[in-house]
Structures are given as C-alpha cells and as structure tokens.
PDB file of N, CA and C in Angstrom:
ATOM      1  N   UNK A   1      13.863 -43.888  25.669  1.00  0.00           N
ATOM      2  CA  UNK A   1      14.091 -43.450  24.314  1.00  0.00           C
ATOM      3  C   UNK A   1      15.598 -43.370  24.102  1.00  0.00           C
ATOM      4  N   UNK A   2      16.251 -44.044  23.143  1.00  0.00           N
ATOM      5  CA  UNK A   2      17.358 -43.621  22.672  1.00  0.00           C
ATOM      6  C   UNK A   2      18.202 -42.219  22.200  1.00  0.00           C
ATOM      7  N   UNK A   3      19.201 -42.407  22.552  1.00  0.00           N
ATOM      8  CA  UNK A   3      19.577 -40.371  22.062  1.00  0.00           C
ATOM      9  C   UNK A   3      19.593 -40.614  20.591  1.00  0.00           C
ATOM     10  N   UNK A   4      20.179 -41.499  20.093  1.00  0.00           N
ATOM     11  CA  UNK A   4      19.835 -41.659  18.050  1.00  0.00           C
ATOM     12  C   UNK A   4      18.547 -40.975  17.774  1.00  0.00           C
ATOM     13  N   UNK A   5      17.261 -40.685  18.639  1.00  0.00           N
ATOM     14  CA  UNK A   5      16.072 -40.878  18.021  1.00  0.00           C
ATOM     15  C   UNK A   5      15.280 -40.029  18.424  1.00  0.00           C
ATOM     16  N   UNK A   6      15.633 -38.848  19.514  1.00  0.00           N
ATOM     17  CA  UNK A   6      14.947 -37.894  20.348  1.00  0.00           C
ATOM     18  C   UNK A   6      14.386 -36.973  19.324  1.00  0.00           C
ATOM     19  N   UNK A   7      14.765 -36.576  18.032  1.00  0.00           N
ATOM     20  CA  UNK A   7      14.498 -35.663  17.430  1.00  0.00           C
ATOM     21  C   UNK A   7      13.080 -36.052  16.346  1.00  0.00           C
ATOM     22  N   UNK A   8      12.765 -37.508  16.863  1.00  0.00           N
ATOM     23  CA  UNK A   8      11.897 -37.840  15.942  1.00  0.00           C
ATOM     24  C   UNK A   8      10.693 -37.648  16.517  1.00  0.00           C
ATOM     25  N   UNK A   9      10.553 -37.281  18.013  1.00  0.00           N
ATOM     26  CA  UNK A   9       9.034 -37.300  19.340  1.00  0.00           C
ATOM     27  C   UNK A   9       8.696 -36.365  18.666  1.00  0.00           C
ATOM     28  N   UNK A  10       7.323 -36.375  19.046  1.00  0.00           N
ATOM     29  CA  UNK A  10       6.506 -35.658  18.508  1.00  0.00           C
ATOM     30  C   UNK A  10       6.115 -34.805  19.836  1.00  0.00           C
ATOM     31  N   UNK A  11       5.451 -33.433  19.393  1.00  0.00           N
ATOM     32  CA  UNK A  11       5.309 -32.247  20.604  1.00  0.00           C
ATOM     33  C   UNK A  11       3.786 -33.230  21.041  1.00  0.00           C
ATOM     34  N   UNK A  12       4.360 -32.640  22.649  1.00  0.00           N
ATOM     35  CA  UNK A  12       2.644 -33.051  23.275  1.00  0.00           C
ATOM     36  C   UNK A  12       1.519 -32.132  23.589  1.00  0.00           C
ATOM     37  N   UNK A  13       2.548 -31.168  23.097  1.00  0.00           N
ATOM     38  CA  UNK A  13       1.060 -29.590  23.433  1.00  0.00           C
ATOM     39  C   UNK A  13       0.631 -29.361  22.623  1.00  0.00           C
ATOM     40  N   UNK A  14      -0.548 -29.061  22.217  1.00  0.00           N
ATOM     41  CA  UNK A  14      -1.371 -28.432  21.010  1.00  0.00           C
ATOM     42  C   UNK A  14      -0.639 -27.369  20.101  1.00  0.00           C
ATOM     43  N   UNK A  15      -0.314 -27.166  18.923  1.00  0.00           N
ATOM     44  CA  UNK A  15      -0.035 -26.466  18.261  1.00  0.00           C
ATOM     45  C   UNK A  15      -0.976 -25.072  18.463  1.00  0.00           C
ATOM     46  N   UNK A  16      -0.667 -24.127  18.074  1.00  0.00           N
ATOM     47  CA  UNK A  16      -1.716 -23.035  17.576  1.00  0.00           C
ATOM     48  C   UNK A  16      -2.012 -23.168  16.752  1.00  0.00           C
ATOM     49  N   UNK A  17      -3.479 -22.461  16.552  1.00  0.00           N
ATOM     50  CA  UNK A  17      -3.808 -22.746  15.507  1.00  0.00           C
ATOM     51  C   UNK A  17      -3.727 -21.236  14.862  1.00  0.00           C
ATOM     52  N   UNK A  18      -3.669 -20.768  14.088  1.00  0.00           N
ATOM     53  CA  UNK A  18      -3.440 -19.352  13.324  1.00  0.00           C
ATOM     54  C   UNK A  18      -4.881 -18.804  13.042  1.00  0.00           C
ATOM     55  N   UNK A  19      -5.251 -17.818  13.888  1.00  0.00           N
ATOM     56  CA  UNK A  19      -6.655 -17.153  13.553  1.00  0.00           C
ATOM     57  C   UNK A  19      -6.279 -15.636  14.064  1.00  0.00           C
ATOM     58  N   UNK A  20      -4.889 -14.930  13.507  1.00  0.00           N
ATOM     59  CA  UNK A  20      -4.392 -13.755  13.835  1.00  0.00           C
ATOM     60  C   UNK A  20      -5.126 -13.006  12.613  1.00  0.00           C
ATOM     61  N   UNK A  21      -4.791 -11.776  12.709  1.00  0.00           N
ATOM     62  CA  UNK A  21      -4.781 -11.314  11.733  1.00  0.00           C
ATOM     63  C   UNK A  21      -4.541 -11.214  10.786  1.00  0.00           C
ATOM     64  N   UNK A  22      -2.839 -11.524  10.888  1.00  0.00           N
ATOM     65  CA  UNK A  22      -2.175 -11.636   9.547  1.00  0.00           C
ATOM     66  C   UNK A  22      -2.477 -13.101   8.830  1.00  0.00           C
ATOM     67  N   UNK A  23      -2.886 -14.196   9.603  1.00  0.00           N
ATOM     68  CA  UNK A  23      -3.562 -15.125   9.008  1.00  0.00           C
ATOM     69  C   UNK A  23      -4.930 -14.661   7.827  1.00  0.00           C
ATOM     70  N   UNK A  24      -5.729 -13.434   8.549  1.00  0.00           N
ATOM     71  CA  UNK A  24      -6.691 -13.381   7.689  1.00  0.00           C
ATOM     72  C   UNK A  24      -6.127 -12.791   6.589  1.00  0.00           C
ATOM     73  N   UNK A  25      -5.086 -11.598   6.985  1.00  0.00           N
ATOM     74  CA  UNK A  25      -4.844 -10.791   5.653  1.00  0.00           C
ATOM     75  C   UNK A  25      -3.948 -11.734   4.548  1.00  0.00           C
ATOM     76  N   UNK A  26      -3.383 -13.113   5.036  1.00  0.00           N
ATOM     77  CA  UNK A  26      -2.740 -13.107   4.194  1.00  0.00           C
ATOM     78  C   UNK A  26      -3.928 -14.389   3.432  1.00  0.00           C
ATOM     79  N   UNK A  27      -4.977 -15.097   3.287  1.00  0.00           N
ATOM     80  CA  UNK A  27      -6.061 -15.589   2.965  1.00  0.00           C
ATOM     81  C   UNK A  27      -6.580 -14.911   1.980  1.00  0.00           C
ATOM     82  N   UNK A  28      -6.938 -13.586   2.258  1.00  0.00           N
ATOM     83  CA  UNK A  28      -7.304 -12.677   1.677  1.00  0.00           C
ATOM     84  C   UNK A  28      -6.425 -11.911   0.568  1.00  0.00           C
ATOM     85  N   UNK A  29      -5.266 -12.236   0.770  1.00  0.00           N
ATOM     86  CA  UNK A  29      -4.211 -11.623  -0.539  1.00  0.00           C
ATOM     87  C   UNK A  29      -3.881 -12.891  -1.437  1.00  0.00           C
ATOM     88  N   UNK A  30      -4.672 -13.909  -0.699  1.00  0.00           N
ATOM     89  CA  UNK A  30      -4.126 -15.075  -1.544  1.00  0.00           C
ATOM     90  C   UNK A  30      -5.323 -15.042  -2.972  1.00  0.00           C
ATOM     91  N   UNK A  31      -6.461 -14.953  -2.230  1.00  0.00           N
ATOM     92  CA  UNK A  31      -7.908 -14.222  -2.826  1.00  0.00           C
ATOM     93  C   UNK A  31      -7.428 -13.040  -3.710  1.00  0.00           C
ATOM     94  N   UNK A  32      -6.862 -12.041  -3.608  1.00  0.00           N
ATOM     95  CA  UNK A  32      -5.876 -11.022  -4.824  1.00  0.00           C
ATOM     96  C   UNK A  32      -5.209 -11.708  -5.835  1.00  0.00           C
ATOM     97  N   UNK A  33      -4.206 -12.293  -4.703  1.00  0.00           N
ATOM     98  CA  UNK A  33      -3.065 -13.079  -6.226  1.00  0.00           C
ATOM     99  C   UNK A  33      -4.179 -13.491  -7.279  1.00  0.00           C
ATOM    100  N   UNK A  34      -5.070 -14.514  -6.753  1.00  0.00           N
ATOM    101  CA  UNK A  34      -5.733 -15.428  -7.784  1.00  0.00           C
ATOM    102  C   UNK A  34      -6.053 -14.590  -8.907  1.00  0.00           C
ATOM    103  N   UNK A  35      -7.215 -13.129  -8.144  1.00  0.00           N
ATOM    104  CA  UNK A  35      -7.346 -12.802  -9.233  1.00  0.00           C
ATOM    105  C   UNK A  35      -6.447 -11.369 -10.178  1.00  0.00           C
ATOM    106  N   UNK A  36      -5.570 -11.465  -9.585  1.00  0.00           N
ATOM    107  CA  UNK A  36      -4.234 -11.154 -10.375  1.00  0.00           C
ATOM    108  C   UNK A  36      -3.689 -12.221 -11.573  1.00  0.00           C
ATOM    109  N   UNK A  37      -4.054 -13.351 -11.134  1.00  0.00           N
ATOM    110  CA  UNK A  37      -3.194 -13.897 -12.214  1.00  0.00           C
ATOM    111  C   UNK A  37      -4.421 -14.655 -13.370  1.00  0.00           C
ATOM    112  N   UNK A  38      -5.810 -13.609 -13.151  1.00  0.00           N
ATOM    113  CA  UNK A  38      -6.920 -14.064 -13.584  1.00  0.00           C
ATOM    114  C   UNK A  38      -6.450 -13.658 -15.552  1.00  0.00           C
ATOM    115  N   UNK A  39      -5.798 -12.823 -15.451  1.00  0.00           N
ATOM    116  CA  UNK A  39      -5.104 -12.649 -17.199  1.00  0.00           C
ATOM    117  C   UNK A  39      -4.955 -10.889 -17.566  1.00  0.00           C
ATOM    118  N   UNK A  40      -4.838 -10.746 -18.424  1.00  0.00           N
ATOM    119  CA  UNK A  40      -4.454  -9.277 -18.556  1.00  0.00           C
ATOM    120  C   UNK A  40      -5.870  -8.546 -18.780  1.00  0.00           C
ATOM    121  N   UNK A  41      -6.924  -8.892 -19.498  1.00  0.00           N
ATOM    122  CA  UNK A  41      -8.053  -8.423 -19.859  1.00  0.00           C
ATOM    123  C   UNK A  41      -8.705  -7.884 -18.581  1.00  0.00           C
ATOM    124  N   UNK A  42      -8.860  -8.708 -17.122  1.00  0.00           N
ATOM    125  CA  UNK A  42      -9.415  -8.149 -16.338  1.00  0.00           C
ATOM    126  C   UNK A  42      -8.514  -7.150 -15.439  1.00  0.00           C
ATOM    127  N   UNK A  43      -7.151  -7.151 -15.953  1.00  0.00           N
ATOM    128  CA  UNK A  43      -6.381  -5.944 -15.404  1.00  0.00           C
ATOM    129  C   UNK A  43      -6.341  -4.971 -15.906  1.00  0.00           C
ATOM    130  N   UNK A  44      -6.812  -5.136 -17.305  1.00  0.00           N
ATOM    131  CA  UNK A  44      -7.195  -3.263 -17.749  1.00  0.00           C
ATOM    132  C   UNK A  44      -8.284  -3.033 -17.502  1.00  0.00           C
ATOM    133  N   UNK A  45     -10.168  -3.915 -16.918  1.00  0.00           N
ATOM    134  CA  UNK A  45     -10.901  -3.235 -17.181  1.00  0.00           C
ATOM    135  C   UNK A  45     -11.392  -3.303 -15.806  1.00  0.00           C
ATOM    136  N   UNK A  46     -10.649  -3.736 -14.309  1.00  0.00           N
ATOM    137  CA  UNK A  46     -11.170  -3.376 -13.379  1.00  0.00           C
ATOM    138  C   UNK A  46     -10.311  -3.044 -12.579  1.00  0.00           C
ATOM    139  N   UNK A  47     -10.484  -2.197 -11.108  1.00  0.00           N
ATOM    140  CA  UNK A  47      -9.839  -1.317 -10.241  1.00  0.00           C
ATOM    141  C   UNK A  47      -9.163  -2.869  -9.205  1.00  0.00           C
ATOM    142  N   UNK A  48      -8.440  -3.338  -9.536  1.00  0.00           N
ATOM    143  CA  UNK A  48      -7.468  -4.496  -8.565  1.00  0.00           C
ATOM    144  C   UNK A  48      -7.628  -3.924  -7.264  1.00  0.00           C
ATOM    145  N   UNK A  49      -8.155  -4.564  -6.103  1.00  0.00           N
ATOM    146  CA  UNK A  49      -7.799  -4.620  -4.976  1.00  0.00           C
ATOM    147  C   UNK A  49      -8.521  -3.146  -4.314  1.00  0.00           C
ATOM    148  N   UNK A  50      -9.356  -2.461  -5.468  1.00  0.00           N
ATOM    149  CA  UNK A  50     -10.461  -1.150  -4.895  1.00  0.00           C
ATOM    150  C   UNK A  50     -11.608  -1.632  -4.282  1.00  0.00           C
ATOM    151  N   UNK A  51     -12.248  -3.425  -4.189  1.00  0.00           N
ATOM    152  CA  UNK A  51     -13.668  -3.145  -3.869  1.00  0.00           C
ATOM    153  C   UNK A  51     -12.987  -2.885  -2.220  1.00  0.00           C
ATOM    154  N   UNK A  52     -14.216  -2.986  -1.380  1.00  0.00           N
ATOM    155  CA  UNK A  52     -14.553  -3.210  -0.362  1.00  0.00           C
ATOM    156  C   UNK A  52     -14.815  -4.510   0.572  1.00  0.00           C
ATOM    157  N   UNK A  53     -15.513  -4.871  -0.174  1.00  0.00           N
ATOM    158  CA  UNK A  53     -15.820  -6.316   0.234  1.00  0.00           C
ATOM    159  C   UNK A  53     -15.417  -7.553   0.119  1.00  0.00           C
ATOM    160  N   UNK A  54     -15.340  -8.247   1.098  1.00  0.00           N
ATOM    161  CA  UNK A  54     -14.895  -9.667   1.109  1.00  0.00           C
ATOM    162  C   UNK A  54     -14.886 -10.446  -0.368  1.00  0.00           C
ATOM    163  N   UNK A  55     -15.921 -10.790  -0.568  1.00  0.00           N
ATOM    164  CA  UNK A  55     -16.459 -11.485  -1.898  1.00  0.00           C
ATOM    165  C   UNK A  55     -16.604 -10.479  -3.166  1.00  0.00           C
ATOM    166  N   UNK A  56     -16.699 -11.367  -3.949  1.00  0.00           N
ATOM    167  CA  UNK A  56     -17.708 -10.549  -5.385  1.00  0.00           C
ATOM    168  C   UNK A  56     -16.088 -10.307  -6.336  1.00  0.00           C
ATOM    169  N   UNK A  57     -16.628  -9.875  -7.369  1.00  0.00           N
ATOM    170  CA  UNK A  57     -15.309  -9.087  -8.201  1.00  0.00           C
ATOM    171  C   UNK A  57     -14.992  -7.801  -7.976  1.00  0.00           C
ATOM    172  N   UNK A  58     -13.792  -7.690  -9.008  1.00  0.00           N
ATOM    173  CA  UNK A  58     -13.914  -6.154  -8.859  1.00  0.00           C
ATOM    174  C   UNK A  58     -14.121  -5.365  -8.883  1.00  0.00           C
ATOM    175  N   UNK A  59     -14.367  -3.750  -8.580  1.00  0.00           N
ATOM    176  CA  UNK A  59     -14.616  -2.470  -9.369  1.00  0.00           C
ATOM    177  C   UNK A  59     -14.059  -2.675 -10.792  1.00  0.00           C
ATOM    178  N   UNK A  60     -15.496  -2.466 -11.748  1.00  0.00           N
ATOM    179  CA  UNK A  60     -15.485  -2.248 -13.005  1.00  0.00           C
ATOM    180  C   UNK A  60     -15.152  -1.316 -13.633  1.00  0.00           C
ATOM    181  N   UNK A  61     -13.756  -0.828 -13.787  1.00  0.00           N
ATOM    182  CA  UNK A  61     -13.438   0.700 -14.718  1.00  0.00           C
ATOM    183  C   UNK A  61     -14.547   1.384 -15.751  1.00  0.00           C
ATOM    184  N   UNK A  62     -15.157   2.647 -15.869  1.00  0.00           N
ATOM    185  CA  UNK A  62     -15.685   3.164 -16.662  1.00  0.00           C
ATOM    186  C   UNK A  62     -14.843   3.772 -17.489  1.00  0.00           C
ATOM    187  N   UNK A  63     -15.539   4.504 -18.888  1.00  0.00           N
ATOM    188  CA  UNK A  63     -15.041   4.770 -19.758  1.00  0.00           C
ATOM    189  C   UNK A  63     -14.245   6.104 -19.283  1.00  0.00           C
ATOM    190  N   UNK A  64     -12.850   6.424 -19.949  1.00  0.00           N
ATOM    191  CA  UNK A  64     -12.743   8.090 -19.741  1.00  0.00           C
ATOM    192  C   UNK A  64     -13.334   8.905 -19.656  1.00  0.00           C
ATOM    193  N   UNK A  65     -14.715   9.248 -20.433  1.00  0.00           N
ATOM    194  CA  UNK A  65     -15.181  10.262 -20.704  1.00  0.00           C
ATOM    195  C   UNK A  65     -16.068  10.476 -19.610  1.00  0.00           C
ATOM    196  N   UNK A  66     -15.839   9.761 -18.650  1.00  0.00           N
ATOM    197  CA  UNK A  66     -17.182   8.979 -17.478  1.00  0.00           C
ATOM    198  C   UNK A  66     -16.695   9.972 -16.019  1.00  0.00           C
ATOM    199  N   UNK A  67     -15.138  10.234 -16.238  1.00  0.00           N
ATOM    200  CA  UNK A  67     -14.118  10.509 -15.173  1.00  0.00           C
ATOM    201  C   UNK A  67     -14.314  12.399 -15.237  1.00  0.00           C
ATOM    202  N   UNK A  68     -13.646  12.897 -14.040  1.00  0.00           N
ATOM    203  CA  UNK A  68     -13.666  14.561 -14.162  1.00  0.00           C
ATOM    204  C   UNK A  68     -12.339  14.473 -15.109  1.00  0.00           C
ATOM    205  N   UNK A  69     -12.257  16.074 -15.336  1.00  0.00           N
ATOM    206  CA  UNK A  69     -10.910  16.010 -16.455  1.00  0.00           C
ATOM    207  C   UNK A  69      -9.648  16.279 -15.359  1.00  0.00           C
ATOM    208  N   UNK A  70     -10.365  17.232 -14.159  1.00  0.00           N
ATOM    209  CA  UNK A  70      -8.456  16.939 -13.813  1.00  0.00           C
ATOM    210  C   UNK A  70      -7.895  15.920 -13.168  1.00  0.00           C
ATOM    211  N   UNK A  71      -8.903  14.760 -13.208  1.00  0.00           N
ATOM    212  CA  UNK A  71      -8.320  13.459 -12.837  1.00  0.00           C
ATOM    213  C   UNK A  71      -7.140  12.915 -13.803  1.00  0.00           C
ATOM    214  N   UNK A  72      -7.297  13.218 -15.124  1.00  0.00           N
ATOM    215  CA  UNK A  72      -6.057  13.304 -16.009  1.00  0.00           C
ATOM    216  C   UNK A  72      -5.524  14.155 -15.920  1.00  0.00           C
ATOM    217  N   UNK A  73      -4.829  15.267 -15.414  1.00  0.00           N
ATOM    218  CA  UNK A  73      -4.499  16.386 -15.408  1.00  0.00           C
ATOM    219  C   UNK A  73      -3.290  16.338 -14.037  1.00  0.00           C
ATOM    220  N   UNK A  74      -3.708  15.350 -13.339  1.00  0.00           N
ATOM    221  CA  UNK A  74      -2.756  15.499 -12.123  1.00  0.00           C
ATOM    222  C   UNK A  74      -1.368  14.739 -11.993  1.00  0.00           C
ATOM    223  N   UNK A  75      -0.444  14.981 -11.491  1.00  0.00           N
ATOM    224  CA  UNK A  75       0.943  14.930 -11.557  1.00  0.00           C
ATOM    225  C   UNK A  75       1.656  14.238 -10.856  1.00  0.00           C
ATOM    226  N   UNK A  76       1.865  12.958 -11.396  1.00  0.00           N
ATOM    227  CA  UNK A  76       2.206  11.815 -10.707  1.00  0.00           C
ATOM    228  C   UNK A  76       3.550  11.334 -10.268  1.00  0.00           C
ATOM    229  N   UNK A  77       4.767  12.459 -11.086  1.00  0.00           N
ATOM    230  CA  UNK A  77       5.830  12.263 -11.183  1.00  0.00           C
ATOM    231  C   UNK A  77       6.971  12.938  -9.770  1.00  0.00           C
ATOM    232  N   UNK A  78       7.968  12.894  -9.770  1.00  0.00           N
ATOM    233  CA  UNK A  78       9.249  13.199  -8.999  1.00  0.00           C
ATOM    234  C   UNK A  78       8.236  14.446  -8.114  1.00  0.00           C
ATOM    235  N   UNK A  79       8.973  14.457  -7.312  1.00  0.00           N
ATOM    236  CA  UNK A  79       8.672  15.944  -6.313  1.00  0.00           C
ATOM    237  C   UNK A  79       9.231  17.282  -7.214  1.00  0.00           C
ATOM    238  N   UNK A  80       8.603  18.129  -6.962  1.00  0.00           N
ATOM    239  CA  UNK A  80       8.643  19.316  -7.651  1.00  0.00           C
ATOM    240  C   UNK A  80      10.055  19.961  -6.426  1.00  0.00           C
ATOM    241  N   UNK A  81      11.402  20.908  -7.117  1.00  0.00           N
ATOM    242  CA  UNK A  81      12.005  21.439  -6.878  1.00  0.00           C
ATOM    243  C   UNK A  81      11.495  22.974  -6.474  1.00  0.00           C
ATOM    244  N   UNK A  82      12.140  23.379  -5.189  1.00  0.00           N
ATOM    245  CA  UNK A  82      11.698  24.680  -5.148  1.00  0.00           C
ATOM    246  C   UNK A  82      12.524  25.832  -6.307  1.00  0.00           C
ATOM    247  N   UNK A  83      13.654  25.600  -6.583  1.00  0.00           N
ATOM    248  CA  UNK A  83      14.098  25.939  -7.926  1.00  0.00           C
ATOM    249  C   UNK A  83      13.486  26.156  -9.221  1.00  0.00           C
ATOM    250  N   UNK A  84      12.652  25.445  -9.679  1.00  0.00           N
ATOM    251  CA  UNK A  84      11.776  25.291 -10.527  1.00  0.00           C
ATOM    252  C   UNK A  84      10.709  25.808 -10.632  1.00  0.00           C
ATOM    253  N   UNK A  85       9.878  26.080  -9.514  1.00  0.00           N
ATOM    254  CA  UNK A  85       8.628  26.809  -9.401  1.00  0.00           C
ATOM    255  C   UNK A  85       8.789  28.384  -9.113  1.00  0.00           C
ATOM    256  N   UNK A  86       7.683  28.927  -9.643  1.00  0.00           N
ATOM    257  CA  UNK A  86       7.767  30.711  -9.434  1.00  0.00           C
ATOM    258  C   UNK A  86       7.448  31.146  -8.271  1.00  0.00           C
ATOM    259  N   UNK A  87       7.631  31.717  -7.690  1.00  0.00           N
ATOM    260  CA  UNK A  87       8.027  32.118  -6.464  1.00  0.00           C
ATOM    261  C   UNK A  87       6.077  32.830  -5.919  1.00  0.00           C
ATOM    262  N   UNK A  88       5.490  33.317  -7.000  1.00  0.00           N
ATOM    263  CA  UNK A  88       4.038  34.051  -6.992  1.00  0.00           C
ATOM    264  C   UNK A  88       3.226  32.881  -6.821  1.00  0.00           C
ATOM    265  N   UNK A  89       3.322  31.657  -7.303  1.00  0.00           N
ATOM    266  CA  UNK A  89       2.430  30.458  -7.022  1.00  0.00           C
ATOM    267  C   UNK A  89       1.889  29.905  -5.696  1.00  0.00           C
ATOM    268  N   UNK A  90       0.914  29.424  -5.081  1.00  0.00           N
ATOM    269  CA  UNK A  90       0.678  29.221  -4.232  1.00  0.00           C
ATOM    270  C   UNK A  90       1.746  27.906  -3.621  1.00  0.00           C
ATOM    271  N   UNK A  91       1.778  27.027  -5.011  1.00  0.00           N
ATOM    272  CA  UNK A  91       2.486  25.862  -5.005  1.00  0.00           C
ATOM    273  C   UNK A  91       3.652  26.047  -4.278  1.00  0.00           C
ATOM    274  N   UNK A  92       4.460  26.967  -4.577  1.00  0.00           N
ATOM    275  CA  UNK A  92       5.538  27.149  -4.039  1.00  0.00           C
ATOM    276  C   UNK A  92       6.029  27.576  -2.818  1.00  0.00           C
ATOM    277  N   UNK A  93       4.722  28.674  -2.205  1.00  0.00           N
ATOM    278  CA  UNK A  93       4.381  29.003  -0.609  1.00  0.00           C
ATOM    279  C   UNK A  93       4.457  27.446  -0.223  1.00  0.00           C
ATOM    280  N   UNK A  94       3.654  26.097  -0.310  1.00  0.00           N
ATOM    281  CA  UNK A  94       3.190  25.116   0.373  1.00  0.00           C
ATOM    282  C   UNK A  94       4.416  24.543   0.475  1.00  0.00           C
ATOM    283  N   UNK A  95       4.997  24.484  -0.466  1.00  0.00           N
ATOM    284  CA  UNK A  95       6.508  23.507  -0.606  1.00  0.00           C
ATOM    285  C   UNK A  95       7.378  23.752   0.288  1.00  0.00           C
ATOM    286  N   UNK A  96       7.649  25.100   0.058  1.00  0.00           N
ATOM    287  CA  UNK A  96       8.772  25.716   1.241  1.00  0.00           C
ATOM    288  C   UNK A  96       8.229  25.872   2.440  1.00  0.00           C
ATOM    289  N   UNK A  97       6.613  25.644   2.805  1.00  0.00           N
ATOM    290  CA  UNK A  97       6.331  25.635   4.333  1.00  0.00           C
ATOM    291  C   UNK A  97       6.535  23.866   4.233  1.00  0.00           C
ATOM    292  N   UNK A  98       6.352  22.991   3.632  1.00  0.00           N
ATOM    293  CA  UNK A  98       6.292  21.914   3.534  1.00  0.00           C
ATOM    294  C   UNK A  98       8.088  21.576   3.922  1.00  0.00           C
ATOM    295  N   UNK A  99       8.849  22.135   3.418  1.00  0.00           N
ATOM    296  CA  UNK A  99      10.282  22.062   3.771  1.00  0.00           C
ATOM    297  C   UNK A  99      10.652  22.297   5.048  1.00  0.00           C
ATOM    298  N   UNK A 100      10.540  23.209   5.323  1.00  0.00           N
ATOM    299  CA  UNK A 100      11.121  23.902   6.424  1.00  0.00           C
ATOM    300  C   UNK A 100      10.207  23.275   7.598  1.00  0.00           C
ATOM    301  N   UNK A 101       9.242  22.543   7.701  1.00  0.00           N
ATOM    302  CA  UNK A 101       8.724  21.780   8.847  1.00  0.00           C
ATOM    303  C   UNK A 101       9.511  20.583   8.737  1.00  0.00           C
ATOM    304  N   UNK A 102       9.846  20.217   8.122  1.00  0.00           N
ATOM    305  CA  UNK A 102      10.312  18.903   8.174  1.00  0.00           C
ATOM    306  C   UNK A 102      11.511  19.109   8.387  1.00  0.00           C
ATOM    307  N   UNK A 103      11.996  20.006   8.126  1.00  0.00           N
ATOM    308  CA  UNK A 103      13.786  20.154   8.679  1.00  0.00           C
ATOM    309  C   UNK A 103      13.576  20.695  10.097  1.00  0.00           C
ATOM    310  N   UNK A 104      12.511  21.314  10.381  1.00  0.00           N
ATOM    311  CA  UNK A 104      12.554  21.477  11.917  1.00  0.00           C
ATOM    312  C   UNK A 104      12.409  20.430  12.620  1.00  0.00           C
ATOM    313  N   UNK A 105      11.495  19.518  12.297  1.00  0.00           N
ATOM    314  CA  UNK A 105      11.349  18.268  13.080  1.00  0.00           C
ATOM    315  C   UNK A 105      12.155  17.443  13.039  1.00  0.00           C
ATOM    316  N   UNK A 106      13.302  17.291  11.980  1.00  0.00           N
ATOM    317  CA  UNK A 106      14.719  16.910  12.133  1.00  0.00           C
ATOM    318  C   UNK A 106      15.408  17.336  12.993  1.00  0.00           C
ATOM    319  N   UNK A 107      15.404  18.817  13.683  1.00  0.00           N
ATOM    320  CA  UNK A 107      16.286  19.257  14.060  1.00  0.00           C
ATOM    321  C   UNK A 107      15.317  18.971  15.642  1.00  0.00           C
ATOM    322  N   UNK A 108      14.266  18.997  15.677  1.00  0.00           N
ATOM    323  CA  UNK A 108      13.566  18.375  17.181  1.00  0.00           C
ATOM    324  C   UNK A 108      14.235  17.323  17.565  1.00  0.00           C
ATOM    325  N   UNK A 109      14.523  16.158  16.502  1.00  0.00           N
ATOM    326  CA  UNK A 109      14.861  14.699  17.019  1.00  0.00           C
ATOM    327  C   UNK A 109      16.011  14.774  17.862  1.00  0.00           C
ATOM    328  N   UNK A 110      17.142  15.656  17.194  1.00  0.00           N
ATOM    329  CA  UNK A 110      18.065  15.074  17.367  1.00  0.00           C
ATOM    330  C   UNK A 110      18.322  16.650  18.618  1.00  0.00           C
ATOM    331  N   UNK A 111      17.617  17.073  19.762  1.00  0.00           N
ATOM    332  CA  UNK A 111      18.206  17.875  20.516  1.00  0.00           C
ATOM    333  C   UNK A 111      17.586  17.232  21.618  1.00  0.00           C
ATOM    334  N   UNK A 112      18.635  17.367  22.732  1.00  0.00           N
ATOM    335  CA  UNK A 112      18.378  16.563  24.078  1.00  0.00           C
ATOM    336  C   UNK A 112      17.715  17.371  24.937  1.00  0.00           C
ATOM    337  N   UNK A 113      16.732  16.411  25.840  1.00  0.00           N
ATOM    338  CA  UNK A 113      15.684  16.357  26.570  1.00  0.00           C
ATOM    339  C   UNK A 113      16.311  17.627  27.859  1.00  0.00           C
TER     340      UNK A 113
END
C-alpha cells in the first residue's frame, strides 16, 4: 500500500454495534421529539412525556374542575427567604432546619479525615 493512501483502508474488526442504553434512551427521545413537534394543539391537551409506556399516545389532560384545588394553589416560584416568613409557621421551622443541614454538610466536606 502506498503512504498517499493508508487513510483510505478500511477497519478489519467489526464495528459495534450500539445496543447500550443510551442507544435505547436516545430512540426513545427521538419517539418524544416527533411527538413534540406533533403541533401546539396536542401540547395543551396532553401530559408530554407522563405516559409510561413504550407505545400509544399520551396522557390526556382533564378538565380543571377534574383536578384537587390545591393542585392550583401550590408555589412554583423562587425559594422562599427566611426573612420573609413568620417565625410561628411551621414553614419556617423546616427552612431553617433545611438550612442549617446543608451548611453543616458543607462544613463536613471540607474537614480532614
């Protein structure tokens, strides 16, 4: 074989073939995209990417009135400040135990063995 031309051989070992996982998951998100880009109508009236199962469509959204009420009621926004909350609330017990563990386990990381 010429050196001009070495880069043109072809491999003599079998390729892999891709039957990982992430092969399946990404098959399966390709199966999402599609029906992501199925149009806007079926993105307001079903739950994207909630069923379970391999096949079939999606979870079909029911009406509001179908839902509990404090499913609208719950609070989707920024983290709540301990500043902000009253001190008598339970909310505010959880937060500041919620704080102060996590600054302890900061302070675990970084002390030597």
């Amino acid at each position: 074989m010429s050196r001009s031309n070495w880069h043109k051989q072809k491999a003599t070992f079998p390729l892999p073939i891709m039957t990982s996982r992430a092969s399946m998951a990404a098959s399966r998100l390709g199966l999402r995209l599609a029906l992501h880009r199925k149009g806007p109508i079926l993105l307001t009236s079903h739950a994207m990417s909630a069923h379970i199962y391999k096949e079939g469509l999606p979870v079909a959204l029911k009406p509001d009135a179908e839902y509990p009420e404090w499913l609208f009621q719950m609070y989707f926004g920024p983290c709540k400040k301990l500043k902000g909350l009253d001190l008598e609330t339970p909310e505010y017990w959880r937060l500041l135990w919620r704080q102060t563990t996590q600054q302890w386990n900061k302070l675990c990381k970084t002390r030597p063995f």
